[in-house]
PDB file of N, CA and C in Angstrom:
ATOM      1  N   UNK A   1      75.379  92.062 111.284  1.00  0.00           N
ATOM      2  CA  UNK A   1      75.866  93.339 111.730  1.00  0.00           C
ATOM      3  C   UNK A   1      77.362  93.408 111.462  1.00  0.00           C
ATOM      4  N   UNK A   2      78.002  94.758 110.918  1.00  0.00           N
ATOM      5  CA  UNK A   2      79.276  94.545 110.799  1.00  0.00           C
ATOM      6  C   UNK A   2      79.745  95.566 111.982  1.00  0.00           C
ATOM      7  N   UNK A   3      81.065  95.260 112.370  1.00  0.00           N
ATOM      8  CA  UNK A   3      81.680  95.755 113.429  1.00  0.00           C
ATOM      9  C   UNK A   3      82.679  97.021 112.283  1.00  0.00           C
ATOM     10  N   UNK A   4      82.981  97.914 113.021  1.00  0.00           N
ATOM     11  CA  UNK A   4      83.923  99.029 112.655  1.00  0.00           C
ATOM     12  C   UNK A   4      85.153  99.175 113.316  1.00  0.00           C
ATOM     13  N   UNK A   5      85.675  99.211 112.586  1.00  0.00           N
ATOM     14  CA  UNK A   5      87.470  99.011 112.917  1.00  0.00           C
ATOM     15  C   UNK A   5      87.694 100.512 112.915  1.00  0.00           C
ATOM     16  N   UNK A   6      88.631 100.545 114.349  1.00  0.00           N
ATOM     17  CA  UNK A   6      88.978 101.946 114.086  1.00  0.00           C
ATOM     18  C   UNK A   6      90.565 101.855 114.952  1.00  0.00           C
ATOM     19  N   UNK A   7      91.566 102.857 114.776  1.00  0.00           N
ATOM     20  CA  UNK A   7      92.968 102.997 115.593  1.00  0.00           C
ATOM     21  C   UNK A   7      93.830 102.573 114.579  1.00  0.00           C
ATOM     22  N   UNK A   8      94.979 102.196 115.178  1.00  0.00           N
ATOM     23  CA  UNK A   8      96.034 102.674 114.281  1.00  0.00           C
ATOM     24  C   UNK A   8      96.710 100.431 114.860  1.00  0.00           C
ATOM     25  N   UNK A   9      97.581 100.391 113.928  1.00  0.00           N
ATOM     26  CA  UNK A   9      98.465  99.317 114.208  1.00  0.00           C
ATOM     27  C   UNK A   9      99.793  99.222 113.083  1.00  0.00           C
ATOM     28  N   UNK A  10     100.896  98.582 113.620  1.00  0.00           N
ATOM     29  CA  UNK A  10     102.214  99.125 113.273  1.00  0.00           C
ATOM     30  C   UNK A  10     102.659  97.841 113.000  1.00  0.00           C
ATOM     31  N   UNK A  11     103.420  97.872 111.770  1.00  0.00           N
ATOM     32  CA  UNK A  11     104.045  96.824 111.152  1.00  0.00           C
ATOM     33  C   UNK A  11     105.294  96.596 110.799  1.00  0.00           C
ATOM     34  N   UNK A  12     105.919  95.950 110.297  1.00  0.00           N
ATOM     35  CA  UNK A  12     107.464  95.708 109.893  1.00  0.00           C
ATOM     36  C   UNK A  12     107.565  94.621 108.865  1.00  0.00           C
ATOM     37  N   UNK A  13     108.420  94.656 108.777  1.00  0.00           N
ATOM     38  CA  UNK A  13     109.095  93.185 107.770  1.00  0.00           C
ATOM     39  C   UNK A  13     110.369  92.761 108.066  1.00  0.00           C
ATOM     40  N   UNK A  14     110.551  91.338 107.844  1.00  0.00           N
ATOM     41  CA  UNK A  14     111.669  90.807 108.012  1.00  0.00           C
ATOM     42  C   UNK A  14     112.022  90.307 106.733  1.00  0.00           C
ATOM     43  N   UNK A  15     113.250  90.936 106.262  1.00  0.00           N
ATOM     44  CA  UNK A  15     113.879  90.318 105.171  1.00  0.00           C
ATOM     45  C   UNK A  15     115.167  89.276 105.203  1.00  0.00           C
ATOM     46  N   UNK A  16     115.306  88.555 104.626  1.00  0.00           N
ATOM     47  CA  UNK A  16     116.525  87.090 105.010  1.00  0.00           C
ATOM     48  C   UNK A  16     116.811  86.569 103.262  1.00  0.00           C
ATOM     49  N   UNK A  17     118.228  87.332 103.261  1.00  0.00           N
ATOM     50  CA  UNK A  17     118.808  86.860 102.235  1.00  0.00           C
ATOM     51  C   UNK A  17     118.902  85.739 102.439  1.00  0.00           C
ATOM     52  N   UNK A  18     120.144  84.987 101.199  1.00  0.00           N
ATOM     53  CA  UNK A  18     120.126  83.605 100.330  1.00  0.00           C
ATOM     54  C   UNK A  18     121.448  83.251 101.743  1.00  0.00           C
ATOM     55  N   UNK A  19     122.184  83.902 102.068  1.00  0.00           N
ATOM     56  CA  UNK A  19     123.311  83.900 102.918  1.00  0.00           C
ATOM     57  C   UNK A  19     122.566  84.093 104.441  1.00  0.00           C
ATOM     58  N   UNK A  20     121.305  84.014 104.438  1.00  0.00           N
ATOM     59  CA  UNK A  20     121.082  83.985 105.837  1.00  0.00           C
ATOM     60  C   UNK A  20     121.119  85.103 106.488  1.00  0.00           C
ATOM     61  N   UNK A  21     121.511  86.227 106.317  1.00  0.00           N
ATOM     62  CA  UNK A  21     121.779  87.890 107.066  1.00  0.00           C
ATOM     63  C   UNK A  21     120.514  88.092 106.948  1.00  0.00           C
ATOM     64  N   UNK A  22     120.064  88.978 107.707  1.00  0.00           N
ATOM     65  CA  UNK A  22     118.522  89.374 107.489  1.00  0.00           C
ATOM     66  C   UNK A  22     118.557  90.794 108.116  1.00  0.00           C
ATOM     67  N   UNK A  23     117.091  91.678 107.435  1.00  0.00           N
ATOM     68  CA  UNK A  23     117.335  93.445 107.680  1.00  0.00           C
ATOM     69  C   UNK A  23     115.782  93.508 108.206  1.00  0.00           C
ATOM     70  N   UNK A  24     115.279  94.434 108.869  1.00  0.00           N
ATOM     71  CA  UNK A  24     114.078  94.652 109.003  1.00  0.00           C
ATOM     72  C   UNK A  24     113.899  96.088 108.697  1.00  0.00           C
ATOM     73  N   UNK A  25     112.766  96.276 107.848  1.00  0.00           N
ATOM     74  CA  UNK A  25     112.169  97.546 107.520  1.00  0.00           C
ATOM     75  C   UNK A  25     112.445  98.283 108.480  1.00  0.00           C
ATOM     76  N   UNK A  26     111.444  99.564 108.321  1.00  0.00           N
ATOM     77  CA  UNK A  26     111.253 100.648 109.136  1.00  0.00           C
ATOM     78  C   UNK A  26     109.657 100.272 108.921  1.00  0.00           C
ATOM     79  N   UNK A  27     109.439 100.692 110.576  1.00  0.00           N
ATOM     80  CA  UNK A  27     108.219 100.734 111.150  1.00  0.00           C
ATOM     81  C   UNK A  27     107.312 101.614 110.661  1.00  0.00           C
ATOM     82  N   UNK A  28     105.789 101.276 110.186  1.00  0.00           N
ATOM     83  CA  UNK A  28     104.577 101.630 109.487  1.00  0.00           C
ATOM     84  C   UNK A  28     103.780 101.580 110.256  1.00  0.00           C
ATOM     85  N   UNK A  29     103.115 102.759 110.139  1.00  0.00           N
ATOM     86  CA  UNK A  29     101.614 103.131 110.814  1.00  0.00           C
ATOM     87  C   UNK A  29     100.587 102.830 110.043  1.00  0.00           C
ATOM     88  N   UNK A  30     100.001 101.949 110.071  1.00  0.00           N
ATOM     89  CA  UNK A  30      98.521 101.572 109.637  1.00  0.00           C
ATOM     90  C   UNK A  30      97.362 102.398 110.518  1.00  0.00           C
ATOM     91  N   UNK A  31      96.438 103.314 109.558  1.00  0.00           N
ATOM     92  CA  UNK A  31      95.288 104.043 110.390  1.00  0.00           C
ATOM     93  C   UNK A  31      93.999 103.360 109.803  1.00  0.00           C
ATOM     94  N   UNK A  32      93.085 103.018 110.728  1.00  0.00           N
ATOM     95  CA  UNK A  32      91.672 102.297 110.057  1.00  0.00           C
ATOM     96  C   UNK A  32      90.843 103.750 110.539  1.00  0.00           C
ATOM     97  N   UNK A  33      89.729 103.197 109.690  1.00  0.00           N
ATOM     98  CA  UNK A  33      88.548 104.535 109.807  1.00  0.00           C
ATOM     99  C   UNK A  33      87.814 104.220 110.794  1.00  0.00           C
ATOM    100  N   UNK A  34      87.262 104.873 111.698  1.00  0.00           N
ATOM    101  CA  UNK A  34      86.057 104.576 112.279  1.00  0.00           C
ATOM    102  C   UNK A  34      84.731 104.299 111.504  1.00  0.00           C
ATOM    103  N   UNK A  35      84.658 104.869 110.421  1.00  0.00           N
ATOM    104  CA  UNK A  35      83.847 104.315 110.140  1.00  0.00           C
ATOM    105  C   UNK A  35      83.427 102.891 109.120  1.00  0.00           C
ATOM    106  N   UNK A  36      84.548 102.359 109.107  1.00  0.00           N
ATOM    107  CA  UNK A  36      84.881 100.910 108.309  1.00  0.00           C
ATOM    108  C   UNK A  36      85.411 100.924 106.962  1.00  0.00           C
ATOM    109  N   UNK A  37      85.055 102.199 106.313  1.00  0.00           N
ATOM    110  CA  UNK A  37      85.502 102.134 105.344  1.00  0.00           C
ATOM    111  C   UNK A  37      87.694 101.730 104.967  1.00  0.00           C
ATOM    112  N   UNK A  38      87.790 101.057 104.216  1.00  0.00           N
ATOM    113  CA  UNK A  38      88.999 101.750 104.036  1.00  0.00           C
ATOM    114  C   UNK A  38      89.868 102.272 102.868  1.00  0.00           C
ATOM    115  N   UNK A  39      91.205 102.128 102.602  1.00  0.00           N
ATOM    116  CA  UNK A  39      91.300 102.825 101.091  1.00  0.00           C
ATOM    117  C   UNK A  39      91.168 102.089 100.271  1.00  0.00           C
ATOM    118  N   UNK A  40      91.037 102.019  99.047  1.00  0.00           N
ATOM    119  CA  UNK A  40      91.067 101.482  97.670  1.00  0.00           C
ATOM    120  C   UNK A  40      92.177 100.939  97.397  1.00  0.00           C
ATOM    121  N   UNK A  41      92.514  99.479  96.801  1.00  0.00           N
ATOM    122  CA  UNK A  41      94.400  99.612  96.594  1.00  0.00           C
ATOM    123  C   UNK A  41      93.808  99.164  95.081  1.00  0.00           C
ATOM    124  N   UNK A  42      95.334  99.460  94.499  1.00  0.00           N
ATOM    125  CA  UNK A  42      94.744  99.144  92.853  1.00  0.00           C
ATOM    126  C   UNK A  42      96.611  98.343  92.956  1.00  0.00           C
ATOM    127  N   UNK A  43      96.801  97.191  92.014  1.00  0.00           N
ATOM    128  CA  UNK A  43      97.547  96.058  92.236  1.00  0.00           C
ATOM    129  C   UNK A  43      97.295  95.030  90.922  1.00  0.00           C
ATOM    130  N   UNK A  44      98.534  94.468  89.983  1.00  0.00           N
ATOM    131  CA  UNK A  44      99.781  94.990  90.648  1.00  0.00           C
ATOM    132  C   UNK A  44     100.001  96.734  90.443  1.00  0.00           C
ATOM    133  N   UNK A  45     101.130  97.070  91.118  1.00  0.00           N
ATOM    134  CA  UNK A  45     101.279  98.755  90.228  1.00  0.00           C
ATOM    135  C   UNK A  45     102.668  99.161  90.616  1.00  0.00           C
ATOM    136  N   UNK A  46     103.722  98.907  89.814  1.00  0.00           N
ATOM    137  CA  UNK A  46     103.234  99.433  88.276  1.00  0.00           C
ATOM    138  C   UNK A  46     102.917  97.515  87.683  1.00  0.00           C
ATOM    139  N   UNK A  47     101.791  98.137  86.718  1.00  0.00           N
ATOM    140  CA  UNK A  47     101.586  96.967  86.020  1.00  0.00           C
ATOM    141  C   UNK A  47     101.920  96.890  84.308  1.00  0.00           C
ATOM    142  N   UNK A  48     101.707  95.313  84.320  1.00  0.00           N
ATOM    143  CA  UNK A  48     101.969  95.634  82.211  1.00  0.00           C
ATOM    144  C   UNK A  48     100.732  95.612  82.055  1.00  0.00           C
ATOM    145  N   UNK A  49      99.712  95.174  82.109  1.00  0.00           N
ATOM    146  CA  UNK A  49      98.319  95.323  81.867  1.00  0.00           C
ATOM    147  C   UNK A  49      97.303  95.064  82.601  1.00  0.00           C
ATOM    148  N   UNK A  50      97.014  94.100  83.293  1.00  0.00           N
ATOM    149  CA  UNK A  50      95.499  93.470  83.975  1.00  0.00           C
ATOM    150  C   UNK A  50      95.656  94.341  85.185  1.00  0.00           C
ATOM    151  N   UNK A  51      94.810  95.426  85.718  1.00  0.00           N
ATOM    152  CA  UNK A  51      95.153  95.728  87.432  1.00  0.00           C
ATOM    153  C   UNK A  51      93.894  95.105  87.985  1.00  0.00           C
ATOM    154  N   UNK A  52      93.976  95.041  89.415  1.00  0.00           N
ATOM    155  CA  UNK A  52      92.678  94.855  90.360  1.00  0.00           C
ATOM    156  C   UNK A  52      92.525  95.928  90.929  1.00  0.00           C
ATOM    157  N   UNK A  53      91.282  95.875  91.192  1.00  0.00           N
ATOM    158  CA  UNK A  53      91.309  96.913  92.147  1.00  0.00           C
ATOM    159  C   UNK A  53      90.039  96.403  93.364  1.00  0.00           C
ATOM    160  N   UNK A  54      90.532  97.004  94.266  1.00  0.00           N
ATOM    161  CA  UNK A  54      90.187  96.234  96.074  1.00  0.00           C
ATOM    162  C   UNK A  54      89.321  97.526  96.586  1.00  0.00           C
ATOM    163  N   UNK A  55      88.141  97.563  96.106  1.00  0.00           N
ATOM    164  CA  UNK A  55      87.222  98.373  96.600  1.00  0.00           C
ATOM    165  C   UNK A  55      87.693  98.337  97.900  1.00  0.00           C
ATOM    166  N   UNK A  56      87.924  99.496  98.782  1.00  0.00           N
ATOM    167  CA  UNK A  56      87.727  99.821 100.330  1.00  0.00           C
ATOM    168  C   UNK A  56      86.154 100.583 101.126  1.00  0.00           C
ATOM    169  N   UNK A  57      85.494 101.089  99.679  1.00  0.00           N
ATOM    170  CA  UNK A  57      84.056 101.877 100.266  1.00  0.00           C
ATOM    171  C   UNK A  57      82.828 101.214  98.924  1.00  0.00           C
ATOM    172  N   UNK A  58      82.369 100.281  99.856  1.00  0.00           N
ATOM    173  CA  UNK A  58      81.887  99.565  98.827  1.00  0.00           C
ATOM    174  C   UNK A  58      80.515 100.101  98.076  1.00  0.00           C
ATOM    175  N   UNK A  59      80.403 101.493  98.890  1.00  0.00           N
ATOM    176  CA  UNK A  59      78.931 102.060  98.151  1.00  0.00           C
ATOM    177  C   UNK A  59      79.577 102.527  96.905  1.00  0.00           C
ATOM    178  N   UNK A  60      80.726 102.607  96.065  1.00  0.00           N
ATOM    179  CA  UNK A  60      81.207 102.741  94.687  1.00  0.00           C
ATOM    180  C   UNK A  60      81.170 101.252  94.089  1.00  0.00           C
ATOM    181  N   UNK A  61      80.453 100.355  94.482  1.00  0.00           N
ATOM    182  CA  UNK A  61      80.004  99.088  93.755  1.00  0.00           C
ATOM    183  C   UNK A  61      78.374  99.840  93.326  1.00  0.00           C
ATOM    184  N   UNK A  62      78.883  99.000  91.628  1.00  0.00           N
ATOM    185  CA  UNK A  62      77.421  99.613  90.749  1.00  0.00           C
ATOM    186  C   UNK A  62      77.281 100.928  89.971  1.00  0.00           C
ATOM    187  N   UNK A  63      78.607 101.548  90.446  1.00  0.00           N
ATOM    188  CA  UNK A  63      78.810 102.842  89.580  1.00  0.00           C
ATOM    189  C   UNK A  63      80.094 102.891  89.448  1.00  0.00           C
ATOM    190  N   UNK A  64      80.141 104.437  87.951  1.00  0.00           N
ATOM    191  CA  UNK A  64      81.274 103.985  87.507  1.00  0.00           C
ATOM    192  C   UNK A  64      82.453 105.110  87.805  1.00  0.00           C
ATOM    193  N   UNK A  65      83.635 104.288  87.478  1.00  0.00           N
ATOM    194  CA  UNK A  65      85.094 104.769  87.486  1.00  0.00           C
ATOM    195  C   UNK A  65      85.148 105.186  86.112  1.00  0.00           C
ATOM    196  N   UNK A  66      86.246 106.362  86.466  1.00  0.00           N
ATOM    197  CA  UNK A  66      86.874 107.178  84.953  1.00  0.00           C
ATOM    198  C   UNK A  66      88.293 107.323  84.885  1.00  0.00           C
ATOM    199  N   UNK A  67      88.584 106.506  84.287  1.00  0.00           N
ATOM    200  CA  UNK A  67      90.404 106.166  83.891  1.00  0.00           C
ATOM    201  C   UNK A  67      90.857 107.530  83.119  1.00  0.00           C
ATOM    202  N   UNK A  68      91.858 107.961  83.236  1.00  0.00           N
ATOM    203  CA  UNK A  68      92.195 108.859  82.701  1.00  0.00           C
ATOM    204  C   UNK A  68      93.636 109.300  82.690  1.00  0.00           C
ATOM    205  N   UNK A  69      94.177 109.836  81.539  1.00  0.00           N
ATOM    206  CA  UNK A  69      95.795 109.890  81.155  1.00  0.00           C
ATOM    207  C   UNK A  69      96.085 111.332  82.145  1.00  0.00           C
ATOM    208  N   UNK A  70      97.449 111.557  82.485  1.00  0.00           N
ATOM    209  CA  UNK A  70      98.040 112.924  83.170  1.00  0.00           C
ATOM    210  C   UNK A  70      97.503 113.929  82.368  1.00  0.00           C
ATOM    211  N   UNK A  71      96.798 113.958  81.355  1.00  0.00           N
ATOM    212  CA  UNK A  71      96.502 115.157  80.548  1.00  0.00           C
ATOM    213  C   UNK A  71      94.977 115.305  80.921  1.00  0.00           C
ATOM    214  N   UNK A  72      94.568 114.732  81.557  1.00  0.00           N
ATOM    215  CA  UNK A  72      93.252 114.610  81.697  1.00  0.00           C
ATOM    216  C   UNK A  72      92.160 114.265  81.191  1.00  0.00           C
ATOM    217  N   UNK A  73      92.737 113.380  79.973  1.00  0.00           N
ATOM    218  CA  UNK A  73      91.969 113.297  78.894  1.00  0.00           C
ATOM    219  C   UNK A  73      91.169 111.799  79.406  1.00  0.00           C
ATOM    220  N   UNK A  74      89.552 111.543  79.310  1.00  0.00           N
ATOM    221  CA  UNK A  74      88.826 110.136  79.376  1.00  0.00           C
ATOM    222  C   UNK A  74      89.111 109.189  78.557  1.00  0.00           C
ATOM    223  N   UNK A  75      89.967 108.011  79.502  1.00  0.00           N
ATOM    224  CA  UNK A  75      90.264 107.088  78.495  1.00  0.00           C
ATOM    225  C   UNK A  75      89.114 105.687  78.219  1.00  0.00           C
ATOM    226  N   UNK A  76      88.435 105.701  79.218  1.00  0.00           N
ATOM    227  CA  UNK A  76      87.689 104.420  79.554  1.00  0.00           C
ATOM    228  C   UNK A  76      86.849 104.838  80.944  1.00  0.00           C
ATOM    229  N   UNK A  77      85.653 104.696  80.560  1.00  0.00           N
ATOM    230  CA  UNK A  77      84.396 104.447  82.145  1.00  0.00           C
ATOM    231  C   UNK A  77      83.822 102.823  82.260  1.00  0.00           C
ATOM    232  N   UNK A  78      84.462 102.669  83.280  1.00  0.00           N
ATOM    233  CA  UNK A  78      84.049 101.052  84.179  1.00  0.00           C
ATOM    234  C   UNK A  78      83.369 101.355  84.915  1.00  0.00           C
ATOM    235  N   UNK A  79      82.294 100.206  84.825  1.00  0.00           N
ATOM    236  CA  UNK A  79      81.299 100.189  85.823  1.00  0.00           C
ATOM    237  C   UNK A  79      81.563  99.323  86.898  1.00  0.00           C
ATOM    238  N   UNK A  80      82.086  99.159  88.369  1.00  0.00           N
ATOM    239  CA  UNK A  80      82.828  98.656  89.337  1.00  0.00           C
ATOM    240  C   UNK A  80      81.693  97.752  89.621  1.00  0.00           C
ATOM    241  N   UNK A  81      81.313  96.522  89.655  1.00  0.00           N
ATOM    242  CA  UNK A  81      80.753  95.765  89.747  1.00  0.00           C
ATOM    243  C   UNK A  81      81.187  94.790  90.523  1.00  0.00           C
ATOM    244  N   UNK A  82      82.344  94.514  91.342  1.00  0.00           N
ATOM    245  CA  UNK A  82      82.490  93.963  92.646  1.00  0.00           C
ATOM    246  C   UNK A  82      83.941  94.282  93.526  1.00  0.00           C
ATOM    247  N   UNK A  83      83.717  93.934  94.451  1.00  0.00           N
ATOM    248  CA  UNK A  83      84.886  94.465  95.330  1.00  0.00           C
ATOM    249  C   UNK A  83      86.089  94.114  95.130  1.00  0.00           C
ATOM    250  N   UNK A  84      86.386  93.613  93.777  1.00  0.00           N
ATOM    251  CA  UNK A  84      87.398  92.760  93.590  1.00  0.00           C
ATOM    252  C   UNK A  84      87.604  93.584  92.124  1.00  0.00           C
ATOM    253  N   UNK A  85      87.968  94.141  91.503  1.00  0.00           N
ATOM    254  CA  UNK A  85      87.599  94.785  90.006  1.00  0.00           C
ATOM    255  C   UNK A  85      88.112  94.699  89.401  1.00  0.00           C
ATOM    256  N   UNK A  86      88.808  93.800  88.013  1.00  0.00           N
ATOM    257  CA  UNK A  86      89.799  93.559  87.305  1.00  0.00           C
ATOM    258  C   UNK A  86      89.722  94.545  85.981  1.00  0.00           C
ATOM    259  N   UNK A  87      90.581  95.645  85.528  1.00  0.00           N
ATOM    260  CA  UNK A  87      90.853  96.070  84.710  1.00  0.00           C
ATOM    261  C   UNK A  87      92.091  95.863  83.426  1.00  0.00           C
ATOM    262  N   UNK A  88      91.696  96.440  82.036  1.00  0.00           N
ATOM    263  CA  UNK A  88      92.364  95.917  81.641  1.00  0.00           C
ATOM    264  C   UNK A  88      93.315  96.543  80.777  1.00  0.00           C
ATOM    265  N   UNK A  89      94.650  97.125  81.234  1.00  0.00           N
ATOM    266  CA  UNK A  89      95.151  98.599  80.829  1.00  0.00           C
ATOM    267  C   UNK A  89      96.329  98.081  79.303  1.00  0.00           C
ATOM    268  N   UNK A  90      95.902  96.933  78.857  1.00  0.00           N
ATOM    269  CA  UNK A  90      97.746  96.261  77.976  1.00  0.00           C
ATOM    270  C   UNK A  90      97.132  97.284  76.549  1.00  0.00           C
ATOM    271  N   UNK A  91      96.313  97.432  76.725  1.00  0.00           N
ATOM    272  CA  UNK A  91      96.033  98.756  74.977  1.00  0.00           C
ATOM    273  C   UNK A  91      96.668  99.901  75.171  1.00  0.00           C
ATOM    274  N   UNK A  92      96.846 100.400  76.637  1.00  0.00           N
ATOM    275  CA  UNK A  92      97.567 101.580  76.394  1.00  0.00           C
ATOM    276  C   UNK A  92      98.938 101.874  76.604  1.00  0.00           C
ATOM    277  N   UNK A  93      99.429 102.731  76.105  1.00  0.00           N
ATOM    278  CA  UNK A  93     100.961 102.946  76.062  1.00  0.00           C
ATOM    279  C   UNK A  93     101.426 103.368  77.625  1.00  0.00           C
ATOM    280  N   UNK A  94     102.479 103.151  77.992  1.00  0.00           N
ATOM    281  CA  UNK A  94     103.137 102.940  78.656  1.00  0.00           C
ATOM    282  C   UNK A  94     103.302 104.458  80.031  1.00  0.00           C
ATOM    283  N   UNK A  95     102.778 104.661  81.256  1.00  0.00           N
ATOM    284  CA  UNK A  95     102.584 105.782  81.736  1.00  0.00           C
ATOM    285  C   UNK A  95     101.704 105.962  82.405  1.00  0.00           C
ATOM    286  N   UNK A  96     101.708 107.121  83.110  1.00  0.00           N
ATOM    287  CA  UNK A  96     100.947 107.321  84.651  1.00  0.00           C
ATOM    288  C   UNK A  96      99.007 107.054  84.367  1.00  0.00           C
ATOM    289  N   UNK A  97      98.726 106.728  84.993  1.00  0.00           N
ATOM    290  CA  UNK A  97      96.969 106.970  84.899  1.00  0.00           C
ATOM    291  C   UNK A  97      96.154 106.560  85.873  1.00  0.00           C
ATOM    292  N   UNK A  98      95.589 107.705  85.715  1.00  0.00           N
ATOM    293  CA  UNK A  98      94.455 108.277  86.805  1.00  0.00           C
ATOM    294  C   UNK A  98      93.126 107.769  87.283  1.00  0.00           C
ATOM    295  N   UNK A  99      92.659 106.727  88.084  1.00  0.00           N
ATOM    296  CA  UNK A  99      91.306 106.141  88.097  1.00  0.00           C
ATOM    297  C   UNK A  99      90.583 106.774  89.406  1.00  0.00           C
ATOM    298  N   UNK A 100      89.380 107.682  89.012  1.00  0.00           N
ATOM    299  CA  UNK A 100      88.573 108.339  89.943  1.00  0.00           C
ATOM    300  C   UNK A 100      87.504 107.352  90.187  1.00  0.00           C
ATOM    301  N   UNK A 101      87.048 107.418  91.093  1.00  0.00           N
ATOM    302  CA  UNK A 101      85.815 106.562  91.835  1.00  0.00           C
ATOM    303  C   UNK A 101      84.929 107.258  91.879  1.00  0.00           C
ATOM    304  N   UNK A 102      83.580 107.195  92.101  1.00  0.00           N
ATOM    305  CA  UNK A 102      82.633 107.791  92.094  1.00  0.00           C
ATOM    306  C   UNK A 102      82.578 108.277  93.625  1.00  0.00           C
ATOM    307  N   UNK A 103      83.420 108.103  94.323  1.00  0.00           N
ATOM    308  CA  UNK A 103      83.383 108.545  96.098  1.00  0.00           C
ATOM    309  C   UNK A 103      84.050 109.706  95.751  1.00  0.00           C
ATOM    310  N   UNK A 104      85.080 110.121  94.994  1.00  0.00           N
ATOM    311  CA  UNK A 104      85.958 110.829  94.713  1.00  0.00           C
ATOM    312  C   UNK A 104      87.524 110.237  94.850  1.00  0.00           C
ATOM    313  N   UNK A 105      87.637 109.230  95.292  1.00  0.00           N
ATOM    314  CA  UNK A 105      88.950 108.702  95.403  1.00  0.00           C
ATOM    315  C   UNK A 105      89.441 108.426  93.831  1.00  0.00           C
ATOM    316  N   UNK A 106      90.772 109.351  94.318  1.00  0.00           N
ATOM    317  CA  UNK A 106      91.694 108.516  93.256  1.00  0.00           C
ATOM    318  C   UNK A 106      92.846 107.867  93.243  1.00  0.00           C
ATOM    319  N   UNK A 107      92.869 106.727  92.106  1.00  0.00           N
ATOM    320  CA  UNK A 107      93.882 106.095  92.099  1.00  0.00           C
ATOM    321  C   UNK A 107      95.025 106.023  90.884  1.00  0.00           C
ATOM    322  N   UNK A 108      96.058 106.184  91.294  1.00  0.00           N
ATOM    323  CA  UNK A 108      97.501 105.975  90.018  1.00  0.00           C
ATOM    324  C   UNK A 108      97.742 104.914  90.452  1.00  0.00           C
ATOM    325  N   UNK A 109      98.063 104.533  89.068  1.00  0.00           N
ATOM    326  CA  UNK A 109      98.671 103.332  88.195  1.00  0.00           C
ATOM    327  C   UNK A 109      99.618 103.547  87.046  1.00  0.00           C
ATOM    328  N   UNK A 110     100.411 103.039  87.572  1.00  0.00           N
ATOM    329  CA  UNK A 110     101.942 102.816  86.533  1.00  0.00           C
ATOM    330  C   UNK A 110     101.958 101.891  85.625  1.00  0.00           C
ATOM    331  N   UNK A 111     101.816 102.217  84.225  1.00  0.00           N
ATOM    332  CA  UNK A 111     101.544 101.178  82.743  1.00  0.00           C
ATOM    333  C   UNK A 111     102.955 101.251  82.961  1.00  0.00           C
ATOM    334  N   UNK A 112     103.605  99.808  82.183  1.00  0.00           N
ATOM    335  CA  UNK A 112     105.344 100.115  82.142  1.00  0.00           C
ATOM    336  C   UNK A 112     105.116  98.440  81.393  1.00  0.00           C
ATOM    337  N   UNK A 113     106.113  98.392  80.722  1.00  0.00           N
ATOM    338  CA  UNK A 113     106.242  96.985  79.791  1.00  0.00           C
ATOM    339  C   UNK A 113     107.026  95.922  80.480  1.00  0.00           C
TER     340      UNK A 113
END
């Protein structure tokens, strides 16, 4: 049985330069779904080529994603085959692009050299 995460929780960071001074972020609201699902992250980004991507709704395992340039044009359909999804963007030139999920989520990704 899986349990469902739901509410909010708040985070920070502590940063500590080479000199020892240290800064802390500004405070982040993390929201979970009630119903378990959560978002998609796609990583690294911006990338030079290989991204992952971290299924958050795993009923888009087994069907496919449609990569696509700001012009809207189809560059590539992946078939998401585990929650872990390694893509592989170093063929294309350098610039924004668009990966829809079959849930409807989408994700940008920054090509950059």
């Amino acid at each position: 049985m899986t349990a469902s995460i739901a509410g909010s929780a708040f985070h920070r960071l502590k940063q500590v330069d080479i000199d020892e001074r240290s800064k802390y972020s500004n405070i982040v609201r993390l929201n979970y779904n009630k119903d378990g699902n959560q978002p998609t992250i796609v990583y690294p980004n911006p990338t030079k080529g290989v991204i992952n991507i971290l299924v958050g709704d795993l009923s888009v395992i087994g069907k496919e994603a449609i990569i696509s340039d700001m012009n809207g044009r189809v560059l590539k359909k992946v078939i998401i085959t585990a929650a872990n999804q390694h893509i592989d963007l170093s063929t294309y030139p350098n610039g924004l692009y668009l990966i829809r999920l079959s849930n409807d989520e989408v994700l940008k990704v920054v090509k950059q050299q």
